[in-house]
Protein backbone atom coordinates (compact mmCIF):
# COMPACT_ATOMS: atom_id res chain seq x y z
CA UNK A 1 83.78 175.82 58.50
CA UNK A 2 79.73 175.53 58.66
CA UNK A 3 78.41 171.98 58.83
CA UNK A 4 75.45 170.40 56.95
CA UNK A 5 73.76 171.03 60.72
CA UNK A 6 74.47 174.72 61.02
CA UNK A 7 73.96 175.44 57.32
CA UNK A 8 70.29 174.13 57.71
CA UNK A 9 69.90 175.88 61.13
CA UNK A 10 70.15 178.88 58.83
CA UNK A 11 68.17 178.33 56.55
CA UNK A 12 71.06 177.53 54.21
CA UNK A 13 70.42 175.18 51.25
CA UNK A 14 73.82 172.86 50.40
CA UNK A 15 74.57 171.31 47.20
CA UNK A 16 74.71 167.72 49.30
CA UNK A 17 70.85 168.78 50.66
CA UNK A 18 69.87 169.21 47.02
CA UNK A 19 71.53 166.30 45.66
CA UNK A 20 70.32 164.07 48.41
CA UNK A 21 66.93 165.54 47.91
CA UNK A 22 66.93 164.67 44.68
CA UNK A 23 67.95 161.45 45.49
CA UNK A 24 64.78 160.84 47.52
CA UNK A 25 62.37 162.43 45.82
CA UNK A 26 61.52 164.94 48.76
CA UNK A 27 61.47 168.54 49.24
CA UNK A 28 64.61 170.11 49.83
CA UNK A 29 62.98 172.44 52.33
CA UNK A 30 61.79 169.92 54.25
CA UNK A 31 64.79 167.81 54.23
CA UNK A 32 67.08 171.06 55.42
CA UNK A 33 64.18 171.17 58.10
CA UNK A 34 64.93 167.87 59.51
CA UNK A 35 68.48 168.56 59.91
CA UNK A 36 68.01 171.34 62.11
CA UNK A 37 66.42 169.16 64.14
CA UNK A 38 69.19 166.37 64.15
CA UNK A 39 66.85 163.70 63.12
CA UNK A 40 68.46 163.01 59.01
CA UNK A 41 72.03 163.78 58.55
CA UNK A 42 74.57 164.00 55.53
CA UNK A 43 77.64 162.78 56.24
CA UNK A 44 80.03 164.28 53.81
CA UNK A 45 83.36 165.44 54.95
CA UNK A 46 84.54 169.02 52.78
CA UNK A 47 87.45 166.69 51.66
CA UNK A 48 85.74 164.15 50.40
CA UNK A 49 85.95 165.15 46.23
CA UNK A 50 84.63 162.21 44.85
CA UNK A 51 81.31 162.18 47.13
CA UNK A 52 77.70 161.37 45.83
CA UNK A 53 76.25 162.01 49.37
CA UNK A 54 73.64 160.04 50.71
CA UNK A 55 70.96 160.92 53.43
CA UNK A 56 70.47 159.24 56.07
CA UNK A 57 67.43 159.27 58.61
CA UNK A 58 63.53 159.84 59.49
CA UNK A 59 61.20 160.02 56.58
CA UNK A 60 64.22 158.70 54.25
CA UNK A 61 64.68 155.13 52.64
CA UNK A 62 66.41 152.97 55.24
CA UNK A 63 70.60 152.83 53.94
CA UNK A 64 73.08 150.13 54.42
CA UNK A 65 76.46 150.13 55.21
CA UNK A 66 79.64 147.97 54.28
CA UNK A 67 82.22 146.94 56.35
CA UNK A 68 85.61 146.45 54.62
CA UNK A 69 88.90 146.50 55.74
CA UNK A 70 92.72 144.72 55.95
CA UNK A 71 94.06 142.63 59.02
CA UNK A 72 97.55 141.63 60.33
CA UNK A 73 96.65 138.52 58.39
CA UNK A 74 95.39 139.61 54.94
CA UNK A 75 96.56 143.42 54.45
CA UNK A 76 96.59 144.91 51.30
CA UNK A 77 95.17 147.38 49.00
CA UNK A 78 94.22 145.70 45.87
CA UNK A 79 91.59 143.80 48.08
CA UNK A 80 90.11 146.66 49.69
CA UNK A 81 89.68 148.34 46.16
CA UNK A 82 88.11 145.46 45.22
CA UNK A 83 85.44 145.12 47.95
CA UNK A 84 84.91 148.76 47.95
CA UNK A 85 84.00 148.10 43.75
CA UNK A 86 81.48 144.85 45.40
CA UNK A 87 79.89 147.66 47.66
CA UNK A 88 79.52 150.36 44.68
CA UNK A 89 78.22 147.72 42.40
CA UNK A 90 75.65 146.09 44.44
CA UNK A 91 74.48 149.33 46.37
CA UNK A 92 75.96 149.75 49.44
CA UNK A 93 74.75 153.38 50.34
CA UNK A 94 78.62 153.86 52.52
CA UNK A 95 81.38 151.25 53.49
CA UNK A 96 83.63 151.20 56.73
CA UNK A 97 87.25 151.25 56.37
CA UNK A 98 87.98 149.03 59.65
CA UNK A 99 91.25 148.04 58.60
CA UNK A 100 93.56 147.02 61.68
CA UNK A 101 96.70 145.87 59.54
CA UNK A 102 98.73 147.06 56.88
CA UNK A 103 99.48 150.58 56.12
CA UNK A 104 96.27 152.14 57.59
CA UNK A 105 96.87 155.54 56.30
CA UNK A 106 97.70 154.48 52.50
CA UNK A 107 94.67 151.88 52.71
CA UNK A 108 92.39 154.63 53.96
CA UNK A 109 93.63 157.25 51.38
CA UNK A 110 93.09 154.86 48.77
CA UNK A 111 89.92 153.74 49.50
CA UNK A 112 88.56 157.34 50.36
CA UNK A 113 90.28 158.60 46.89
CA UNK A 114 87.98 155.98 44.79
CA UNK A 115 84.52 156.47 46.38
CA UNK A 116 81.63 157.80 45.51
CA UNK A 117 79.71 156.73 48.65
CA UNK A 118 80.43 157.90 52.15
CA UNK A 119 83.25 156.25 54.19
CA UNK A 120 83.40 156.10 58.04
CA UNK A 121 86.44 154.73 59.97
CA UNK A 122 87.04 153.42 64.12
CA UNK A 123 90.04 156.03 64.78
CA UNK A 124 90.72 154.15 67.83
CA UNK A 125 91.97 150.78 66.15
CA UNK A 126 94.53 153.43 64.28
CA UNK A 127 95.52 154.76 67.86
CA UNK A 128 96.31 151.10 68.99
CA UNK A 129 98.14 149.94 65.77
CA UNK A 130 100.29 153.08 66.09
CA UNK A 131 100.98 152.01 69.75
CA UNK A 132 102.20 148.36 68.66
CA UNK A 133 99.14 147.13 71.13
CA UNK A 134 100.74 148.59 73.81
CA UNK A 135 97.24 150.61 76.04
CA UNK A 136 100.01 151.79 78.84
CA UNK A 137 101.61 153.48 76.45
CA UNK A 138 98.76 155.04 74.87
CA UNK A 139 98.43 158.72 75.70
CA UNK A 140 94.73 160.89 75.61
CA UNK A 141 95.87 163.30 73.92
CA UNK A 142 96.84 160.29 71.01
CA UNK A 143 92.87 159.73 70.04
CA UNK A 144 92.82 163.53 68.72
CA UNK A 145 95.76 163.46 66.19
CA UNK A 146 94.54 160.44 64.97
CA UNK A 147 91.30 161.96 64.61
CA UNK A 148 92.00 165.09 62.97
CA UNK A 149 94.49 162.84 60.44
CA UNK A 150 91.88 160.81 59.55
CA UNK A 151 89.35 163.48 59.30
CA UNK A 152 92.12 165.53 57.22
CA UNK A 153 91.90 162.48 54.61
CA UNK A 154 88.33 162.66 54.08
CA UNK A 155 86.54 160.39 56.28
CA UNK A 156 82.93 161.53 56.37
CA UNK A 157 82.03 160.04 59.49
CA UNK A 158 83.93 158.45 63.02
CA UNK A 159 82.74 156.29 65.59
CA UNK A 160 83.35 157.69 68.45
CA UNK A 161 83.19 155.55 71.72
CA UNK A 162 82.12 157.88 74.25
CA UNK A 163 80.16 156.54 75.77
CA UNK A 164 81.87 154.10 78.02
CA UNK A 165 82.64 155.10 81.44
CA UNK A 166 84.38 154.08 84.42
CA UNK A 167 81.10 154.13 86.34
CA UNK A 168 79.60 151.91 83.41
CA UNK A 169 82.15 148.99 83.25
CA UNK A 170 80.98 146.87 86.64
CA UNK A 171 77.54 146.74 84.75
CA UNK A 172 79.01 144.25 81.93
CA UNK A 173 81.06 141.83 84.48
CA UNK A 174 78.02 139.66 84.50
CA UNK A 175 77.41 139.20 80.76
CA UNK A 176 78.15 135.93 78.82
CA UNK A 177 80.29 137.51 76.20
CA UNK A 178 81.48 140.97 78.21
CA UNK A 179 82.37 143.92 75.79
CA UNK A 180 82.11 142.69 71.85
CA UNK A 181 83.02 145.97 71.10
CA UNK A 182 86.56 146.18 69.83
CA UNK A 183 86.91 149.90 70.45
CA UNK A 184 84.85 149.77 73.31
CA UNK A 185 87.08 146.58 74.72
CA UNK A 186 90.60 149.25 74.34
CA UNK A 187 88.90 151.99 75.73
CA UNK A 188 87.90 149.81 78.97
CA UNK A 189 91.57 148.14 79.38
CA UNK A 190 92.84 152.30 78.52
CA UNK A 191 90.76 153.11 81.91
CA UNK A 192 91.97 150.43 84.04
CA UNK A 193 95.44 150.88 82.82
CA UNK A 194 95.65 154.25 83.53
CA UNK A 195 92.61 154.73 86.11
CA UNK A 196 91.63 158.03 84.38
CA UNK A 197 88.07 158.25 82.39
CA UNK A 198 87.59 158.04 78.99
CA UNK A 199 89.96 160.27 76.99
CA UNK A 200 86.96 160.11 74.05
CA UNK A 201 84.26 161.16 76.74
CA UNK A 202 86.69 164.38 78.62
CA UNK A 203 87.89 165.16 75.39
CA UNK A 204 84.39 165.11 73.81
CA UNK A 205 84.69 169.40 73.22
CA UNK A 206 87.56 168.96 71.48
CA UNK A 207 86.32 166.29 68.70
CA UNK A 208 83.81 168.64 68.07
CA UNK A 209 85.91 170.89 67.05
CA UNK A 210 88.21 168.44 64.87
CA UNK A 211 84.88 167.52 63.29
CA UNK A 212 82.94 171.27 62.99
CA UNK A 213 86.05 172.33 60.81
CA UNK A 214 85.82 169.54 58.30
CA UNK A 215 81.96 168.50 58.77
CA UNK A 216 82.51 164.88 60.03
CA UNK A 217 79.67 163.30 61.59
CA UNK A 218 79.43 161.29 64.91
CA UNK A 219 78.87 157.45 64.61
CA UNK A 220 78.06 156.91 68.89
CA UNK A 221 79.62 153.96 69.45
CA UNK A 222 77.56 151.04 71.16
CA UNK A 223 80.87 149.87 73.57
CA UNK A 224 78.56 147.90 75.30
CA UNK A 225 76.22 146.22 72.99
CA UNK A 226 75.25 142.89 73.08
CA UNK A 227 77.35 139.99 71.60
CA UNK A 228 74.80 137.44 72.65
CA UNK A 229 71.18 137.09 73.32
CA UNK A 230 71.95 136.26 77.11
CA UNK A 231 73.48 139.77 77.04
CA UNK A 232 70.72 142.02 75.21
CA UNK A 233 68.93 145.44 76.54
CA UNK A 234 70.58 144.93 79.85
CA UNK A 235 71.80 147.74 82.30
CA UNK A 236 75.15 147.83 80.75
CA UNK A 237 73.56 148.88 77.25
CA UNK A 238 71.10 151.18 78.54
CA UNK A 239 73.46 153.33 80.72
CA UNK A 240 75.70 153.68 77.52
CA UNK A 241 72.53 154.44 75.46
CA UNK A 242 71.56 157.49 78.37
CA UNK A 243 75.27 158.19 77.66
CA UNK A 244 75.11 158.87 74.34
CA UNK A 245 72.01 160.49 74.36
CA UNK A 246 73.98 162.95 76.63
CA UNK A 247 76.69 163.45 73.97
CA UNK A 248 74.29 163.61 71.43
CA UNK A 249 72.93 167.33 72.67
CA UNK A 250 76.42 168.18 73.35
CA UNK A 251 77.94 167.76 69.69
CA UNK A 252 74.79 169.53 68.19
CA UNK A 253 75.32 172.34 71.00
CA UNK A 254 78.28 172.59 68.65
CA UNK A 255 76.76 172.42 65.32
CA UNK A 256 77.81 168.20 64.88
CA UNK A 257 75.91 165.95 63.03
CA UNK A 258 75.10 162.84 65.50
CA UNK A 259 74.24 159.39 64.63
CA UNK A 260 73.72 156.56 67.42
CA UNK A 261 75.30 152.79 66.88
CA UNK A 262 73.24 150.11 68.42
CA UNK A 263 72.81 146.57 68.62
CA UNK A 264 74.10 144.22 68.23
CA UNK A 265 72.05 140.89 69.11
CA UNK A 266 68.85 140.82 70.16
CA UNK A 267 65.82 138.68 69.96
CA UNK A 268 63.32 139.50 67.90
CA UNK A 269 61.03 140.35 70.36
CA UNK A 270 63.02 143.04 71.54
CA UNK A 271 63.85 145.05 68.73
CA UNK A 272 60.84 147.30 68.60
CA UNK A 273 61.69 148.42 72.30
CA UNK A 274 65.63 148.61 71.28
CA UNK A 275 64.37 150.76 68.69
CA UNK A 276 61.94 153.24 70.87
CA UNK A 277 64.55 153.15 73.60
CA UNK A 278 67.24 154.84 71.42
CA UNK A 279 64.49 157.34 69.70
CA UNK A 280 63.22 158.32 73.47
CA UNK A 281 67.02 158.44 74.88
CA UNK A 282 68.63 160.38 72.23
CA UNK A 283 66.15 162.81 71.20
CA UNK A 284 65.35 161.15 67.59
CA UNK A 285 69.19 161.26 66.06
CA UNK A 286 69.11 158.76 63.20
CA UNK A 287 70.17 154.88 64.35
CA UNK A 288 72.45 152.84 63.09
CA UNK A 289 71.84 149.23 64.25
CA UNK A 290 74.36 146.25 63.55
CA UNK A 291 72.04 143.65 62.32
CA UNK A 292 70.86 142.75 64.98
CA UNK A 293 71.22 138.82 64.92
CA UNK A 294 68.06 137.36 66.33
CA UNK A 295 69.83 133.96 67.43
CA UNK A 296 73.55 132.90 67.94
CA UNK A 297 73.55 129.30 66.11
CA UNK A 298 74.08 129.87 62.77
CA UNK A 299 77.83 130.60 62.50
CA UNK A 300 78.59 131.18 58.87
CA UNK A 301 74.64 132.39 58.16
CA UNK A 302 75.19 135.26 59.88
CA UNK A 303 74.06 137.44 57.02
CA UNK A 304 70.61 135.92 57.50
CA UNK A 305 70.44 136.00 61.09
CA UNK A 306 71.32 139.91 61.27
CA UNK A 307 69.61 140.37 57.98
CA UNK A 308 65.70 139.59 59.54
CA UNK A 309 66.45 141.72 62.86
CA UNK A 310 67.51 144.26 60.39
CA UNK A 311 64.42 144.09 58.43
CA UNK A 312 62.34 144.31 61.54
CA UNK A 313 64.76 147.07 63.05
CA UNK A 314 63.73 148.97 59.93
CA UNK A 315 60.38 148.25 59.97
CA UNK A 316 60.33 149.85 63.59
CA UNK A 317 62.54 153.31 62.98
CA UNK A 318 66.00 151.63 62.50
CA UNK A 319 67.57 154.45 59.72
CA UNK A 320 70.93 152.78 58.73
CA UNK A 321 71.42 149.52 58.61
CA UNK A 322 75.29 147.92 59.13
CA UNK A 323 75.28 144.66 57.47
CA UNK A 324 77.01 141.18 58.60
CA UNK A 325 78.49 139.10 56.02
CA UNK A 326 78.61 135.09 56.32
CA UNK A 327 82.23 135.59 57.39
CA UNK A 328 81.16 136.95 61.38
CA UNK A 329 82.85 135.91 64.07
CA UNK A 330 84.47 133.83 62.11
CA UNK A 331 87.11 135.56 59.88
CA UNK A 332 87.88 138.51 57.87
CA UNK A 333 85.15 138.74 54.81
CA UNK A 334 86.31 138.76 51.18
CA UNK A 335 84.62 140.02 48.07
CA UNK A 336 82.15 137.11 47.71
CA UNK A 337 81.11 137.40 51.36
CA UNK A 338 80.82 141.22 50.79
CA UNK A 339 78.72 141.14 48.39
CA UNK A 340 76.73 138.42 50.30
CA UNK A 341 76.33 140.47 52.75
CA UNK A 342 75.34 143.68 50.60
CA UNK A 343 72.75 141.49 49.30
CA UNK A 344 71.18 140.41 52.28
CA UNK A 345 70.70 143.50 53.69
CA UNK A 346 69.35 145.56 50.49
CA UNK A 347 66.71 143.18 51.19
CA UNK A 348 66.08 144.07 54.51
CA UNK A 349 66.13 147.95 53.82
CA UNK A 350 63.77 147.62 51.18
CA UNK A 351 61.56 144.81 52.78
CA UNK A 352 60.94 147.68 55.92
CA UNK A 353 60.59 150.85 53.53
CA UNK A 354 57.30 148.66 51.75
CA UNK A 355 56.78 148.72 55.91
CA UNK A 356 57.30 152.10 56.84
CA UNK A 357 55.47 153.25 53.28
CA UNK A 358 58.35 155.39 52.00
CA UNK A 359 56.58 156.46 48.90
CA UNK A 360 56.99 154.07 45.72
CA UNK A 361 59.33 151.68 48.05
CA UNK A 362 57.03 149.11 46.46
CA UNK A 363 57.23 150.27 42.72
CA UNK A 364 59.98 148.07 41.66
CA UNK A 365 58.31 145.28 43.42
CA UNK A 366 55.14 145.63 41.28
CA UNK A 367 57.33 146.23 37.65
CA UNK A 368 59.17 142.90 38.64
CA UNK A 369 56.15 141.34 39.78
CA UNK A 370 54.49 142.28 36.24
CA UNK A 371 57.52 141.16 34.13
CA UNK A 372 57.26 138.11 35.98
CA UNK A 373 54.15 137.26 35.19
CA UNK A 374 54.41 138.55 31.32
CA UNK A 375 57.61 135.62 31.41
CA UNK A 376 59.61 138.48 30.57
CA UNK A 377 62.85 137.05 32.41
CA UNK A 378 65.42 139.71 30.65
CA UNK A 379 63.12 142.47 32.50
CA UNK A 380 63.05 140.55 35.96
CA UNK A 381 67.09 140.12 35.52
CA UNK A 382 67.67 144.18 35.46
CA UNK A 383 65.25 144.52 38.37
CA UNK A 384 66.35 142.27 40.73
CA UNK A 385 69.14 142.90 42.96
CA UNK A 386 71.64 140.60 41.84
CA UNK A 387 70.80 139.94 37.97
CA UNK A 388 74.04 137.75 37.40
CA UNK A 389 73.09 135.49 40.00
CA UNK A 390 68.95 135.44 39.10
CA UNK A 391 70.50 134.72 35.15
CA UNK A 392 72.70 131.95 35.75
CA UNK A 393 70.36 130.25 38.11
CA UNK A 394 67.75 130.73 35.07
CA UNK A 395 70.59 129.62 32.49
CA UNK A 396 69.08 126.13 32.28
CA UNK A 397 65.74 127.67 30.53
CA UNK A 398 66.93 130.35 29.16
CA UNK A 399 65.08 133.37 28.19
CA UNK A 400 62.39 131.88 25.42
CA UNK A 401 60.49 129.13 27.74
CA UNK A 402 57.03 130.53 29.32
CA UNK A 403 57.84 128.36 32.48
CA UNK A 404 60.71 127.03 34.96
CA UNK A 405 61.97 124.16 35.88
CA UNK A 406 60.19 123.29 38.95
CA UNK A 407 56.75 123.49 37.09
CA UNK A 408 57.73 122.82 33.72
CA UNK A 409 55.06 123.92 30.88
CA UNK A 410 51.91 122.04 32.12
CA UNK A 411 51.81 122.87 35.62
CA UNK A 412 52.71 126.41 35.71
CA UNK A 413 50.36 128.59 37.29
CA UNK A 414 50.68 131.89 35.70
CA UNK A 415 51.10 129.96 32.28
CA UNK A 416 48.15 128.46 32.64
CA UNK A 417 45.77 131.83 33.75
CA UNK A 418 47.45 133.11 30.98
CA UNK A 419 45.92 130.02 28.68
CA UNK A 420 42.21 130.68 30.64
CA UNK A 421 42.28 134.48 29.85
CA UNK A 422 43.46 134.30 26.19
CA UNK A 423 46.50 136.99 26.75
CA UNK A 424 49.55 136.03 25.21
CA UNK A 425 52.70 136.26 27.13
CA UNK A 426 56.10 138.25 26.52
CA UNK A 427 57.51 134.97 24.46
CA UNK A 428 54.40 134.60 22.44
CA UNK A 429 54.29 138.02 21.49
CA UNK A 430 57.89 138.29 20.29
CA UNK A 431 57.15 135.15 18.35
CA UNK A 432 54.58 136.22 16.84
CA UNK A 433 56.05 139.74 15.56
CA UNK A 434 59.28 137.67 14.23
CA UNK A 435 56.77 135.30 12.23
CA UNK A 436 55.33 138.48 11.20
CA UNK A 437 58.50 139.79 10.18
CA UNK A 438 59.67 136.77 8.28
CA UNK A 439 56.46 136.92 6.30
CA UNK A 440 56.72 140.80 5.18
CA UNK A 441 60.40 139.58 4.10
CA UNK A 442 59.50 136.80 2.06
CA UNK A 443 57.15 138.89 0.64
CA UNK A 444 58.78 141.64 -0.56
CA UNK A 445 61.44 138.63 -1.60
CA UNK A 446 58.47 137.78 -4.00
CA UNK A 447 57.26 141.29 -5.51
């Protein structure tokens, strides 16, 4: 079966590249160009019915992702259905299904069944549920069922931890936090237990064939990213990163899309060179960064933290963002945190497309920025990104006052330019055309 990849290397247009073109506003030549060359991909698995695919990459508004998922603790369906409605409702471009409890294959077929926006999965945390946590008893050969089930069901994208090796494991012994990873964390123990390499790295070949015949795309994982400043852009995360860069020409040698996980946590400082330092390493393949948090003491603000290296990571190249909800490191996120954290980070996308100058990034900016001025709150509501919240905070007001709270009528700025300059605002204007209609009434009352 021909990927998105090999379609465009000839010359093929797909539906998705059309769709997604659409979606952008770009030409759909030059989008199919781009995928030749590895740098935008569509993740959309030929099983995936219900897809609206989404584009993700250089020259492309910056997406965000959604983790969801059950644990041993809180498994069940009816949640996950109702975070994956949080993540189509406040614009999460794809979600995660990361579930490590329950049943994983009814949970995944469920969530996969009712979305419109791409879903990837961590195969690996299926692998070790399967195996009651038991890594000894873990065979290689385990990681490609599992992979070819999942990708059977319609998962549009995998991560895929390579790109930890035996040689690259003596690198993190010095860290503060070691491997944060959770796959990358298995896949270590899997090598010590069994002193053979990585069963995702020798099998590599044949998870490009699993995902050539259903047009999955690689997610690289970052096994050793940083879980702490301490820890950030040290040798143990660049290795990986040469790593992956390694796989990366290997799955498109194969006709795979490729995208590249990163950090992680870094301080701010550092995330233009994280950013570079993936682009130079693996040849321009889209990035996917995980926040990054920019300091580690804000436990339960995490959505922040992650949110402003996310904004900057965007500003520098960073293509798809993964978002952190309040909820990190501290337990599993429900619906409110979920949509916290979609929240956060639409902000951050958008705040680095007005950065990169993705054309009219700034457009709704300037409509809201106009309505808010006019005191036309009803049209700031439907173009902010969270109207409920933006209308119940307003609720005290209401709708008909030409001011807030904080300034009240007489020292409102905007009211008062509006009082020097003669224009009449939204409010007035409405009044005045209701006077004017009470008038014609009485009126024609009269004749």
């Amino acid at each position: 079966m021909p990927t998105q990849l090999k379609y465009a290397r000839e010359g093929a247009i797909t539906k998705e590249m059309k769709y997604v073109a659409g979606q952008e506003n770009v030409d759909t030549c030059w989008l199919m160009e781009e995928i030749s060359k590895g740098t935008i991909i569509i993740p959309a698995n030929i099983g995936h019915k219900k897809l609206h695919p989404v584009g993700i990459g250089k020259g492309l508004k910056t997406k965000i992702n959604a983790n969801i998922g059950a644990s041993k603790i809180r498994a069940g369906i009816a949640e996950e259905l109702k975070k994956l409605e949080y993540c189509i409702k406040y614009g999460a471009d794809t979600a995660m299904d990361l579930s490590t409890g329950g049943n994983l294959n009814v949970i995944r077929q469920s969530i996969i069944d009712n979305s419109p926006i791409t879903i990837g999965t961590v195969p690996t945390y299926q692998v070790i549920e399967e195996a009651g946590g038991k890594i000894e008893d873990i065979d290689a050969e385990d990681w490609l069922e599992v992979i070819e089930m999942q990708a059977k069901q319609g998962v549009d994208y995998m991560t895929i931890h390579a790109g930890i090796l035996k040689r690259t494991l003596p690198l993190a012994r010095n860290r503060i936090t070691g491997i944060v990873s959770r796959g990358g964390a298995i896949l270590a123990r899997w090598m010590e237990e069994h002193g053979k390499e990585n069963p995702l790295y020798t099998q590599f070949e044949q998870i490009c064939d699993i995902f050539g015949k259903y047009d999955v795309t690689f997610s690289l994982g970052d096994s050793l990213r940083p879980g702490c400043l301490h820890d950030a852009t040290d040798a143990a995360q660049i290795a990986e990163l040469k790593i992956l860069g390694e796989l990366t020409l290997e799955a498109w040698k194969k006709g795979c899309q490729v995208m590249i996980e990163g950090p992680g946590h870094i301080p701010l400082h550092q995330i233009k060179l994280n950013v570079e330092l993936e682009k130079k390493y693996c040849h321009n393949a889209p990035f996917y960064v995980l926040g990054p948090l920019v300091t580690d003491i804000a436990p339960g603000y995490d959505h922040i933290t992650s949110a402003i290296g996310a904004a900057v990571a965007g500003q520098y190249g960073a293509d798809y963002l993964c978002y952190v909800t309040p909820a990190e490191h501290l337990g599993l996120p429900g619906p409110e945190e979920v949509k916290q954290g979609i929240i956060a980070y639409k902000i951050a996308a958008h705040a680095a497309d007005i950065a990169k100058g993705i054309p009219n990034a700034r457009q709704r900016d300037d409509e809201l920025s106009k309505a808010r001025f006019d005191f036309d709150w009803e049209k700031q509501f439907e173009l902010s990104l969270d109207p409920e919240t933006a209308r119940k905070i307003r609720s005290d007001l209401g709708t008909e006052a030409d001011f807030c709270s904080m300034c009240g009528p007489d020292f409102c700025s905007m009211r008062n330019f509006h009082k020097l300059t003669g224009e009449q605002t939204f409010n007035e204007r409405k009044r005045e055309e209701r006077v004017k209609k009470l008038r014609q009434m009485e009126e024609e009352r009269v004749i």
